[in-house]
N, C-alpha and C. Protein backbone atom coordinates (compact mmCIF):
# COMPACT_ATOMS: atom_id res chain seq x y z
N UNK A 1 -28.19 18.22 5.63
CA UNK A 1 -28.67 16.90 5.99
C UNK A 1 -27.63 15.89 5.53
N UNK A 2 -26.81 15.22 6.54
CA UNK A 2 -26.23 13.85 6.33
C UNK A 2 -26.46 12.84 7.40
N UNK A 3 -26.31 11.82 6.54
CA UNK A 3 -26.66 10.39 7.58
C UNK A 3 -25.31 9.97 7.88
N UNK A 4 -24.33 10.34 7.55
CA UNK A 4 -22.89 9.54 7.95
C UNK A 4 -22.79 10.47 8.76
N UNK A 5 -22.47 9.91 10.01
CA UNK A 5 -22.30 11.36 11.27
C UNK A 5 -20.95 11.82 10.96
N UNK A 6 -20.05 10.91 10.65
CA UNK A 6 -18.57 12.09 10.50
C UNK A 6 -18.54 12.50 9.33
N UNK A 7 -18.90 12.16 8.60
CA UNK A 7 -19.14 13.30 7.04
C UNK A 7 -20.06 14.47 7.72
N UNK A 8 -21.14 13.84 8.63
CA UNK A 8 -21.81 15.57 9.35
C UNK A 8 -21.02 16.33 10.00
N UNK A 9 -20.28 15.47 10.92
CA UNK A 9 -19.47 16.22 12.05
C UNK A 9 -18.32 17.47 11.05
N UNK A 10 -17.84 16.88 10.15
CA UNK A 10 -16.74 17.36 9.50
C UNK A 10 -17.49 18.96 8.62
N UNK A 11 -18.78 18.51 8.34
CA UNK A 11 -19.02 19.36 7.67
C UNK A 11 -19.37 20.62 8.65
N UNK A 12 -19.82 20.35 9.68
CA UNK A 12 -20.31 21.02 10.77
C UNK A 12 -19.28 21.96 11.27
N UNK A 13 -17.68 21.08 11.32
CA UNK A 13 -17.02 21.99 11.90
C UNK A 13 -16.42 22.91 10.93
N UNK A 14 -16.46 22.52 9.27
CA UNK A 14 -15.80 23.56 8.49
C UNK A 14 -16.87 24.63 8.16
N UNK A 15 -18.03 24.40 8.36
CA UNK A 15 -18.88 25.94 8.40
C UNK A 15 -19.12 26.73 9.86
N UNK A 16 -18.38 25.93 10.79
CA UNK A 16 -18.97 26.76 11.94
C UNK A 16 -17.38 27.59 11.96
N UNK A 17 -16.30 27.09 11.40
CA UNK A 17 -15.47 27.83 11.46
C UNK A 17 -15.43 28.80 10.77
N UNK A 18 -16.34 28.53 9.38
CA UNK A 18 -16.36 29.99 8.39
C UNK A 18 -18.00 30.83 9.66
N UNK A 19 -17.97 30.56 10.59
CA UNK A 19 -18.90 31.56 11.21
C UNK A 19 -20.44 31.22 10.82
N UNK A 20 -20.27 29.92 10.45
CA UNK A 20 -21.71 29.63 10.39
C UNK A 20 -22.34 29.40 11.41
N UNK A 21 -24.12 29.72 11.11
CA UNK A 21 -24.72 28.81 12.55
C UNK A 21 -25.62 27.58 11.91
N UNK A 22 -25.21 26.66 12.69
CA UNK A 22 -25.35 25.40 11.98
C UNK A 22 -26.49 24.84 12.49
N UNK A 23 -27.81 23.89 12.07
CA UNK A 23 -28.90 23.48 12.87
C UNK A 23 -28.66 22.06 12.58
N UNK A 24 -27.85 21.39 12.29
CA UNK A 24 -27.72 20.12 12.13
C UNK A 24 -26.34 19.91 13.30
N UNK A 25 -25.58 18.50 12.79
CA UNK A 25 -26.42 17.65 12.02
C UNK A 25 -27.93 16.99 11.67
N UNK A 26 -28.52 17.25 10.92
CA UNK A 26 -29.55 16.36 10.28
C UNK A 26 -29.68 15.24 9.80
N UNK A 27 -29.64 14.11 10.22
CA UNK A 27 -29.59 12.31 9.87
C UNK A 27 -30.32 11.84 9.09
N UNK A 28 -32.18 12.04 9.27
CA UNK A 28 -32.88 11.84 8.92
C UNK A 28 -34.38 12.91 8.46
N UNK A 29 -34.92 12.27 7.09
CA UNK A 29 -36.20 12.76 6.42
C UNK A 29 -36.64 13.57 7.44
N UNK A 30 -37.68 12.86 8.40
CA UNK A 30 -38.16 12.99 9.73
C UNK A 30 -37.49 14.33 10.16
N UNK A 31 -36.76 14.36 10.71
CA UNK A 31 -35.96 15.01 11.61
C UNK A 31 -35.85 16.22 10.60
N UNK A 32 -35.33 16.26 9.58
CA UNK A 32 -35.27 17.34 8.63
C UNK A 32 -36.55 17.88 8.21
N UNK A 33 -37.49 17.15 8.28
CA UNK A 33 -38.86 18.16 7.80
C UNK A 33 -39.31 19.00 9.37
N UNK A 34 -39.40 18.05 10.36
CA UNK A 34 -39.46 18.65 11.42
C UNK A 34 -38.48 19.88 12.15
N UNK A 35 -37.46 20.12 11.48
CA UNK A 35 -36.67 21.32 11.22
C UNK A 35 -36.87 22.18 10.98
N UNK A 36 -37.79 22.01 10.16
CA UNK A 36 -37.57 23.14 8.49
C UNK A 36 -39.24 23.56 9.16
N UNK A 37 -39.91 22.91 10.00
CA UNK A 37 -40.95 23.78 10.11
C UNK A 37 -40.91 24.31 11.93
N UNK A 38 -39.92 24.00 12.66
CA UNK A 38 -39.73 24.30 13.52
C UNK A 38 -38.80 25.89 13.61
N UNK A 39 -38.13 25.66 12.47
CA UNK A 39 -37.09 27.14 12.14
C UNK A 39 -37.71 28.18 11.59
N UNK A 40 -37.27 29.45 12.29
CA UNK A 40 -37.85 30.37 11.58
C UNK A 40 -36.97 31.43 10.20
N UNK A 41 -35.84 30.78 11.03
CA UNK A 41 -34.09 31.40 10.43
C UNK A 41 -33.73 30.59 9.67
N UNK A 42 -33.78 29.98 8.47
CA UNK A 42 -32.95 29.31 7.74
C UNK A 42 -32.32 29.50 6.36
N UNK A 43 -31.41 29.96 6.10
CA UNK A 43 -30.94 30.69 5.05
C UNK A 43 -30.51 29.83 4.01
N UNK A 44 -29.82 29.03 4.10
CA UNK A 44 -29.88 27.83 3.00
C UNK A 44 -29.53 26.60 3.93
N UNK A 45 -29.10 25.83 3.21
CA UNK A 45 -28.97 23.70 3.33
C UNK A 45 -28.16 23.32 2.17
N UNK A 46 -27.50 22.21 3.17
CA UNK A 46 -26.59 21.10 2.25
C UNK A 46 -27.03 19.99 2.52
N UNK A 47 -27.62 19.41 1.48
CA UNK A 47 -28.39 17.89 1.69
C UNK A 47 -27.70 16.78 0.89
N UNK A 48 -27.30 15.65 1.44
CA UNK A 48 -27.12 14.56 0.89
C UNK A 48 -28.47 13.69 0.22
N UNK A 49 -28.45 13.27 -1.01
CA UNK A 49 -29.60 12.99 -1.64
C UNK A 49 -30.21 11.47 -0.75
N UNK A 50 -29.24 10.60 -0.29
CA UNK A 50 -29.30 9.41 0.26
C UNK A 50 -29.29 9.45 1.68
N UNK A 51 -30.69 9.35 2.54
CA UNK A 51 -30.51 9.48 4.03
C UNK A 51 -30.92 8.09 4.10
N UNK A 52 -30.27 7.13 4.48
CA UNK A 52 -30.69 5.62 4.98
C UNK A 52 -32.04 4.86 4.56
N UNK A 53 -31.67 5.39 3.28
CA UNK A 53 -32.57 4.34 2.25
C UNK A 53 -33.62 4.90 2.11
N UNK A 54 -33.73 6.33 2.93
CA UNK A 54 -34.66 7.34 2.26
C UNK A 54 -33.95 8.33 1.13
N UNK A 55 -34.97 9.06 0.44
CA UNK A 55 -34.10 10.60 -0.43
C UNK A 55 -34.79 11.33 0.67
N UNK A 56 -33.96 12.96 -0.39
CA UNK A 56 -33.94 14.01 0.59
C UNK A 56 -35.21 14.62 -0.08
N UNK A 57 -35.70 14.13 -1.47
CA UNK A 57 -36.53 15.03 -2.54
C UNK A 57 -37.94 16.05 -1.66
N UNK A 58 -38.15 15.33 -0.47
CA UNK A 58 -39.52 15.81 0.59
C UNK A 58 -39.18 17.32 0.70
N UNK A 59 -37.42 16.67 1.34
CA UNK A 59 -37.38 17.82 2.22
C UNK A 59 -36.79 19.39 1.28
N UNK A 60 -36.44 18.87 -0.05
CA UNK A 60 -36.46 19.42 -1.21
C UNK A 60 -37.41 20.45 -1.96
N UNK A 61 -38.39 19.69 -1.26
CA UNK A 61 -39.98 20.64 -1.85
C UNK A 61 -40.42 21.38 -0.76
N UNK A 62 -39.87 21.25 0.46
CA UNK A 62 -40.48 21.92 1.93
C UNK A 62 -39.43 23.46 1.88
N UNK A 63 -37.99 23.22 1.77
CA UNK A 63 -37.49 24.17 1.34
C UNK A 63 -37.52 25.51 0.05
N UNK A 64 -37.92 23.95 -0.89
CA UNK A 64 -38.37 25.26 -1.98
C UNK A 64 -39.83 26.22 -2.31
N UNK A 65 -40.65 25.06 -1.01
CA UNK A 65 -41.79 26.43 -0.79
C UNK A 65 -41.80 27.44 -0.15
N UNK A 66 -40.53 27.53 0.60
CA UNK A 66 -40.15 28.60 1.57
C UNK A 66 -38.86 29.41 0.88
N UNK A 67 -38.79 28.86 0.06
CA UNK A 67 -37.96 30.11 -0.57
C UNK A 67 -36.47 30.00 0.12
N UNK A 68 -35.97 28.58 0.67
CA UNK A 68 -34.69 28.78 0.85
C UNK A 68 -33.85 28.00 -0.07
N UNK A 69 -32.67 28.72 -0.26
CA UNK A 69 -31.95 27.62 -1.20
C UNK A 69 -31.18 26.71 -0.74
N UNK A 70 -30.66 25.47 -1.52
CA UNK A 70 -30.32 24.32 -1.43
C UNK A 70 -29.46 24.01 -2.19
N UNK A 71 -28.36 22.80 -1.58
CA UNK A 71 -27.55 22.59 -2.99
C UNK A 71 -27.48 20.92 -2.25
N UNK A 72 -26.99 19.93 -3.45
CA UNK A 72 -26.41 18.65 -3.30
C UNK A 72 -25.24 18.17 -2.65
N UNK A 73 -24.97 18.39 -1.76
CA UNK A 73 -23.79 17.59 -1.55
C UNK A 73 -23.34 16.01 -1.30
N UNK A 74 -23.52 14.93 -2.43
CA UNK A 74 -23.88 13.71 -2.60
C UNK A 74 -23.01 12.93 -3.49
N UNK A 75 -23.48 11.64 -3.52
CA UNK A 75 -22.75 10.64 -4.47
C UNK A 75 -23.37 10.36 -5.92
N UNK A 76 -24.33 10.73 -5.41
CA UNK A 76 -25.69 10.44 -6.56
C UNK A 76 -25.40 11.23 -7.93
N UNK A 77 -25.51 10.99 -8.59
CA UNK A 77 -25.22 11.20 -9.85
C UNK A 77 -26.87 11.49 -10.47
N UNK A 78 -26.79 12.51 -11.20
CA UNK A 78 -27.70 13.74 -12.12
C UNK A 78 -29.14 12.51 -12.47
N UNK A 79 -29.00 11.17 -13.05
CA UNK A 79 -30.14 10.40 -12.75
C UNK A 79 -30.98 10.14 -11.54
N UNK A 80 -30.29 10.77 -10.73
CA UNK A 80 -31.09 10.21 -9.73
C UNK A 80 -32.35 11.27 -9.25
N UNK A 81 -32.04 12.40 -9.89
CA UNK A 81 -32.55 13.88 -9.47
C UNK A 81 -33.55 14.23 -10.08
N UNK A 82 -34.48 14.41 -9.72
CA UNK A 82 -35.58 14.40 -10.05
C UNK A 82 -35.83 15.59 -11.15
N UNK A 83 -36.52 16.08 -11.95
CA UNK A 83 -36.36 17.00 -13.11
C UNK A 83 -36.94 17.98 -12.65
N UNK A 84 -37.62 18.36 -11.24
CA UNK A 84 -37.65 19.65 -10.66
C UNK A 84 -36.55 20.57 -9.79
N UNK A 85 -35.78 19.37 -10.00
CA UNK A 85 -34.21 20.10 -8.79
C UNK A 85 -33.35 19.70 -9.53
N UNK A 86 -33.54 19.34 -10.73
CA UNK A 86 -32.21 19.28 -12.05
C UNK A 86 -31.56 20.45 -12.06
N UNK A 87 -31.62 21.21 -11.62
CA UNK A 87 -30.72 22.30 -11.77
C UNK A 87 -30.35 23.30 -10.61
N UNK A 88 -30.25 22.63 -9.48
CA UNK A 88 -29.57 22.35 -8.45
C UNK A 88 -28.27 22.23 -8.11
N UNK A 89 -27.74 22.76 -7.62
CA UNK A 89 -25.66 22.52 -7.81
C UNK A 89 -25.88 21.55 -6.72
N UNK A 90 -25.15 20.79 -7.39
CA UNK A 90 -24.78 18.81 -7.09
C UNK A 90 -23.00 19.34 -7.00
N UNK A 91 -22.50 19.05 -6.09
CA UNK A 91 -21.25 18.65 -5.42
C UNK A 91 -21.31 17.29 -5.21
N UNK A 92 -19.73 16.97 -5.67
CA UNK A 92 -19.72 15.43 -6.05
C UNK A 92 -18.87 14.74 -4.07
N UNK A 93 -18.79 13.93 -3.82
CA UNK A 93 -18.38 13.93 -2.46
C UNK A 93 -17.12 12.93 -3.05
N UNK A 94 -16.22 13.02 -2.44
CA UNK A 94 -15.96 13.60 -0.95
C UNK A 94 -15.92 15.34 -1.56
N UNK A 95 -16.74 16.01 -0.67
CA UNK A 95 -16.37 17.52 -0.77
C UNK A 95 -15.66 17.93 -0.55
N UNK A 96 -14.78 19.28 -1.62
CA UNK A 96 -13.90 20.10 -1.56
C UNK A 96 -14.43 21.18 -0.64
N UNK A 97 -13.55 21.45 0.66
CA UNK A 97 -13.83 22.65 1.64
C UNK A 97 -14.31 23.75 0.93
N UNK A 98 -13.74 24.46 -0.10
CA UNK A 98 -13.44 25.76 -0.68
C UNK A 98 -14.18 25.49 -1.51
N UNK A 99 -14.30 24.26 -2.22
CA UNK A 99 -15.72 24.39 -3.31
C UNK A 99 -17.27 24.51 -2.56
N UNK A 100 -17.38 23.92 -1.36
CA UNK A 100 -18.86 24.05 -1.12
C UNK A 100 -18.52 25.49 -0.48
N UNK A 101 -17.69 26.27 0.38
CA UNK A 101 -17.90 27.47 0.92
C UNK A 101 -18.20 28.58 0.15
N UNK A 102 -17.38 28.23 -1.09
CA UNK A 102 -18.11 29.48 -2.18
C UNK A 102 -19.52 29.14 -2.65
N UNK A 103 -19.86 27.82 -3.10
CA UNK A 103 -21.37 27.75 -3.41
C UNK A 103 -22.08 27.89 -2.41
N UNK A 104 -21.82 27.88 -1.42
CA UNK A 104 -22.45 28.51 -0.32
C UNK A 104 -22.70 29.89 -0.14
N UNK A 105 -21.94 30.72 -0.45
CA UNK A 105 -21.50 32.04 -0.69
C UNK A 105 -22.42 32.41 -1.45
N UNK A 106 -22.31 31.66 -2.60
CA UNK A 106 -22.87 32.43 -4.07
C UNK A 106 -24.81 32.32 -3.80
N UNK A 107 -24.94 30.81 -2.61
CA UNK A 107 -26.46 30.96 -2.85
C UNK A 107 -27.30 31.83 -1.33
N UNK A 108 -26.60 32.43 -0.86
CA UNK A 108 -26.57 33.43 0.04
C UNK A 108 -26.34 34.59 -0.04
């Protein structure tokens, strides 16, 4: 989930090149919960904590009742995170290619 479309676009094309299949971009809350219950395949997510003056924390708890994992990829800094997803891998942005593909890796 990102709301800056070329921070999505970019991210979109460096996992579809590592062979990902991608269901975003995702812009918005909305749109992302309506995802997550429309999918039956979803193996993990990269969520930006800040979607246009919404958080992502909803779509945070919709994932973690389904048992998929998640990581931060955001500006937001460790206050902002709520003390049930405190321990969450937070990637600081602008993202390193090779740093989110391995945490990607590792939560897959």
């Amino acid at each position: 989930m990102e709301d800056e479309y070329f921070l999505a676009d970019d991210l979109k094309r460096l996992l579809v090149q590592e062979r990902a299949q991608v269901l975003g971009p995702v812009p918005t809350l909305a749109q992302g919960l309506c995802t997550i219950e429309a999918e039956s395949q979803i193996d993990c997510a990269v969520l930006d904590i800040g979607l246009g003056g919404d958080n992502v924390f909803a779509i945070c708890s919709a994932l973690a009742e389904r048992d998929i994992p998640f990581l931060f990829a955001t500006g937001f800094g460790r206050p902002h995170i709520p003390s049930e997803f405190e321990n969450i891998l937070r990637l600081e942005k602008p993202i390193e290619p090779t740093g989110l593909i391995a945490a990607l890796r590792a939560l897959v």
